[in-house]
N, C-alpha and C. Protein backbone atom coordinates (compact mmCIF):
# COMPACT_ATOMS: atom_id res chain seq x y z
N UNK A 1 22.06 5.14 8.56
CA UNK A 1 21.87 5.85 7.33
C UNK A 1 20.86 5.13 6.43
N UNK A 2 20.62 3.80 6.44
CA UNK A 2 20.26 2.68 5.38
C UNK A 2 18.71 3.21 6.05
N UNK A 3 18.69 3.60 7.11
CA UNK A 3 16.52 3.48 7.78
C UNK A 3 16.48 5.02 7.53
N UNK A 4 17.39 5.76 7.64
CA UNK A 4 17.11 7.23 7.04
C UNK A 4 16.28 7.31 5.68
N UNK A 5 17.49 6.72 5.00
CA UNK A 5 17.15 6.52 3.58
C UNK A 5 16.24 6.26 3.03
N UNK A 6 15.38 5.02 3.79
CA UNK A 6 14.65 4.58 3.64
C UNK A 6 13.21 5.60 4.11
N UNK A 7 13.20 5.89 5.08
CA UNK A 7 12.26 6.68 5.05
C UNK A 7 12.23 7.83 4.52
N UNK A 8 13.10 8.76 4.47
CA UNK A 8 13.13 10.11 2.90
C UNK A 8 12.29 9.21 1.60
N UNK A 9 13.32 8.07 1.30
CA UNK A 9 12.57 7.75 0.15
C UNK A 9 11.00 7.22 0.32
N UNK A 10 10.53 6.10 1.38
CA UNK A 10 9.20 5.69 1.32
C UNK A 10 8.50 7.01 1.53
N UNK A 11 8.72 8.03 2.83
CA UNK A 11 7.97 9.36 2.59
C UNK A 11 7.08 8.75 4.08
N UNK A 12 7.56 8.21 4.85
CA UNK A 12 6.97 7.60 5.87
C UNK A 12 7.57 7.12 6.98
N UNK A 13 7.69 7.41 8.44
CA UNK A 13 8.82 6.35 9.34
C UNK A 13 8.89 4.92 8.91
N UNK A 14 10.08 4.23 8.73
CA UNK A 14 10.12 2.99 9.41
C UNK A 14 9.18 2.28 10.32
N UNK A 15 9.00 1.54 10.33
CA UNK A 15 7.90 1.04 11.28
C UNK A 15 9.12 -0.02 12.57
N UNK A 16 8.54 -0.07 13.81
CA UNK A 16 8.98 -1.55 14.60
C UNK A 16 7.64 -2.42 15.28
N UNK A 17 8.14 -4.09 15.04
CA UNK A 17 7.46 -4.51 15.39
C UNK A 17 8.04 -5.82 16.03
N UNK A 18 7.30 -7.29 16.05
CA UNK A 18 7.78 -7.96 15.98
C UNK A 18 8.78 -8.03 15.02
N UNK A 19 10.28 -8.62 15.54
CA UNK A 19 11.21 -8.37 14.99
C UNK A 19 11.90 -10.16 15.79
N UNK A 20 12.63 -11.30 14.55
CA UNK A 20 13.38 -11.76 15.52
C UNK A 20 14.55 -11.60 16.37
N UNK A 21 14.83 -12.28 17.25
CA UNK A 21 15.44 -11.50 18.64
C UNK A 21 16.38 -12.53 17.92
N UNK A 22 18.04 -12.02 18.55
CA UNK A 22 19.47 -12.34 17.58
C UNK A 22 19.89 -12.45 19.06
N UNK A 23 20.71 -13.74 19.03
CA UNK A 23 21.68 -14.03 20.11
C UNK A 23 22.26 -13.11 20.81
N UNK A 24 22.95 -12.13 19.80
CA UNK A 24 23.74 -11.44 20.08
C UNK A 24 23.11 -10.17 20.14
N UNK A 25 22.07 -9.51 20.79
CA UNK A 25 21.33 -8.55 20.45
C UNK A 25 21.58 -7.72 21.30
N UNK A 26 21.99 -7.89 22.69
CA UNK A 26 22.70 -7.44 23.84
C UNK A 26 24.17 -6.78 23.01
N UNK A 27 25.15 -7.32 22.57
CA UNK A 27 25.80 -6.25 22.09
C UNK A 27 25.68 -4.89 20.96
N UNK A 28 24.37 -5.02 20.82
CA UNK A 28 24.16 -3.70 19.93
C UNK A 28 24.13 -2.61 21.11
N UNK A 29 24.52 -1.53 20.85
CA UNK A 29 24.85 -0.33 21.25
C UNK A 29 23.33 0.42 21.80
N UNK A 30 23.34 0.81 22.94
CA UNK A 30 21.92 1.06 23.16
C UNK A 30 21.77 2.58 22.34
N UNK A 31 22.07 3.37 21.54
CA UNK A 31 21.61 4.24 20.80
C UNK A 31 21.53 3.39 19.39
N UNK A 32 22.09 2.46 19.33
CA UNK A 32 21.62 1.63 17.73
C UNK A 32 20.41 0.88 17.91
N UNK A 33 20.03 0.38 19.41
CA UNK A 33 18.83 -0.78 19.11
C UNK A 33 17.60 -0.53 18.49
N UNK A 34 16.97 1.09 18.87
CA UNK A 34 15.62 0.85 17.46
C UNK A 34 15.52 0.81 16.05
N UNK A 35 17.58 1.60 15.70
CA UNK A 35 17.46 1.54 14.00
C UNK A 35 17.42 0.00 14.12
N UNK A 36 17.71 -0.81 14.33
CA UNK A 36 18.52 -1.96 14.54
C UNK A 36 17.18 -2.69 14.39
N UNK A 37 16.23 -2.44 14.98
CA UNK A 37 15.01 -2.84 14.73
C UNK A 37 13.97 -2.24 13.53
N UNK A 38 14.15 -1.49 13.46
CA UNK A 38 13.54 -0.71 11.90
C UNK A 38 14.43 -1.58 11.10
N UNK A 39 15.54 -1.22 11.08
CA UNK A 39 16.18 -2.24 9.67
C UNK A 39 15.59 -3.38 9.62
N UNK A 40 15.42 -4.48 10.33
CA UNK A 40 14.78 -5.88 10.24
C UNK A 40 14.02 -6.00 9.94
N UNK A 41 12.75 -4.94 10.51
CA UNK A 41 11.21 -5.04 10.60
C UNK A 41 10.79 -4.31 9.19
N UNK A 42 11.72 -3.68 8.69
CA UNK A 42 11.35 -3.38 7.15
C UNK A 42 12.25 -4.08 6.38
N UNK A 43 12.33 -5.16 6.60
CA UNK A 43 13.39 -5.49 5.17
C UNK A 43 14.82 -5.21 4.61
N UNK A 44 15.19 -4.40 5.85
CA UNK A 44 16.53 -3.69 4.46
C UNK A 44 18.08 -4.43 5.24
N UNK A 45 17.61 -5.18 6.41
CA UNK A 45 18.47 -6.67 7.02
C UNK A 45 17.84 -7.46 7.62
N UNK A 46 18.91 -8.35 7.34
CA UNK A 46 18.35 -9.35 8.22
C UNK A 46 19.41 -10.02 8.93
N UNK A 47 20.50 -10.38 9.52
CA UNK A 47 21.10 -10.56 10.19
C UNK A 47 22.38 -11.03 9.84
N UNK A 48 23.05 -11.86 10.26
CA UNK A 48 24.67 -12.69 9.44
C UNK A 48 23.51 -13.86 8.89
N UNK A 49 22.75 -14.52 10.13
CA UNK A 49 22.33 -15.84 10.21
C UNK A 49 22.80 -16.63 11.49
N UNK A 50 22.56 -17.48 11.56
CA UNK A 50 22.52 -18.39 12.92
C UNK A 50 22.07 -17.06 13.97
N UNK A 51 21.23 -16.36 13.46
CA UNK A 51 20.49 -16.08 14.80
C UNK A 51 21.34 -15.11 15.39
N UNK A 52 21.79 -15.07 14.57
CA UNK A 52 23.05 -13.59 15.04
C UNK A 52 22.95 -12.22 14.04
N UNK A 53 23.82 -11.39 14.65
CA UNK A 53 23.08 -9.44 14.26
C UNK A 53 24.78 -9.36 13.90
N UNK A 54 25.59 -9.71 14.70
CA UNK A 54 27.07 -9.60 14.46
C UNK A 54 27.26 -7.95 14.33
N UNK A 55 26.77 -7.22 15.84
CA UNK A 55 27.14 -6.23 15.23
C UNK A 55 28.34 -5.38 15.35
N UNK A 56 29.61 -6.25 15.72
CA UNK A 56 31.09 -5.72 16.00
C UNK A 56 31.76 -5.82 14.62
N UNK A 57 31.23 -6.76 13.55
CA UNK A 57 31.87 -7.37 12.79
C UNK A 57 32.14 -6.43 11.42
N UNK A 58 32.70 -6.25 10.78
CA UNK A 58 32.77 -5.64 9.42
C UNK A 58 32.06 -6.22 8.33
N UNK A 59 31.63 -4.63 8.01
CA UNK A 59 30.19 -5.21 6.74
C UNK A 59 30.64 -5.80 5.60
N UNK A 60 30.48 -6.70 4.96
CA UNK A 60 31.21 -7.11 3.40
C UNK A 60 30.70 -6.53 2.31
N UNK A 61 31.30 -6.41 1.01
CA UNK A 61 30.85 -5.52 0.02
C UNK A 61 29.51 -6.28 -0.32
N UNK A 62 28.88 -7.28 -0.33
CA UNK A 62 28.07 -8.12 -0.59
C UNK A 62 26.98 -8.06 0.16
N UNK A 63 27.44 -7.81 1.85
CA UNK A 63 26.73 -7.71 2.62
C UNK A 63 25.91 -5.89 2.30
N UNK A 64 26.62 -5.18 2.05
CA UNK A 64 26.24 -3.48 1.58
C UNK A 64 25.73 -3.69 0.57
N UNK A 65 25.95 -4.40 -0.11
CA UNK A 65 25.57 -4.24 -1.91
C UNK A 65 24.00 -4.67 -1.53
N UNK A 66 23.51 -6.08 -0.93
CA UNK A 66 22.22 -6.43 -0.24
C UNK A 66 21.40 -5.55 -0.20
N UNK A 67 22.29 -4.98 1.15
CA UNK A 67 21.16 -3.80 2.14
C UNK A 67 20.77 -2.99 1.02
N UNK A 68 21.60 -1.92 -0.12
CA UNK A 68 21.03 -1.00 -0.52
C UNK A 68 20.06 -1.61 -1.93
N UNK A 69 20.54 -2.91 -1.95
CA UNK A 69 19.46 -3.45 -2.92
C UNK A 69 18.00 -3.59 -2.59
N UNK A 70 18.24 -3.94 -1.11
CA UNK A 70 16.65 -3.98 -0.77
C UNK A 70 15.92 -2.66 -0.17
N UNK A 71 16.31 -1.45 -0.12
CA UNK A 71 16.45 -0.38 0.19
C UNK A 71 16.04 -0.33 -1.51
N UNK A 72 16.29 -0.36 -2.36
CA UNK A 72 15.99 0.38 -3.79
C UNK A 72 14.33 -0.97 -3.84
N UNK A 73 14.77 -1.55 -4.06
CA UNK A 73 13.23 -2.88 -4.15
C UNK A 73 12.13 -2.29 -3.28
N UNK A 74 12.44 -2.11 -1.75
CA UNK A 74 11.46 -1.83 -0.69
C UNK A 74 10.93 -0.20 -1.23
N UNK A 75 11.15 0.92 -1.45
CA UNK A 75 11.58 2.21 -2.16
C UNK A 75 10.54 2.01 -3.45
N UNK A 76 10.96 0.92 -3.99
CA UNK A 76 10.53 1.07 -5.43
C UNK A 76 9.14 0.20 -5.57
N UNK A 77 8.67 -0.41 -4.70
CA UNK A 77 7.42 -1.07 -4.41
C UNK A 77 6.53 -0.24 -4.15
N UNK A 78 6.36 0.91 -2.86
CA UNK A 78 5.81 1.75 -2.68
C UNK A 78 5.58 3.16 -3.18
């Protein structure tokens, strides 16, 4: 929803590119791996840390509050 968003609002796809590769990148869901890569490659995540995507784990309000912050910043630049 967060790379949807993002592109309604920029008015443009997401882009993928170089993106860094997450330990755990093998458990993303193979219908999630290109949002999964749009999110990174534009800004609107970036991972837990240590190189990890954590993507079994539950999002924290902090961790959501982030994403749609940089989703309004990235949005509001262009």
């Amino acid at each position: 929803m967060l790379v949807r968003a993002y592109e309604l609002a920029a008015g443009k796809p997401a882009g993928t590119g170089n993106v860094p590769a997450f330990k755990d990148e093998q458990q993303v869901s193979g219908w999630a791996q290109t949002v999964v890569q749009q999110a990174v490659f534009t800004r609107l995540m970036q991972g837990k840390g240590a190189g990890k995507f954590a993507p079994g784990s539950l999002t924290t309000r902090e961790e959501a509050i982030q994403a749609i912050y940089n989703l309004l910043q990235l949005t509001n630049q262009e």
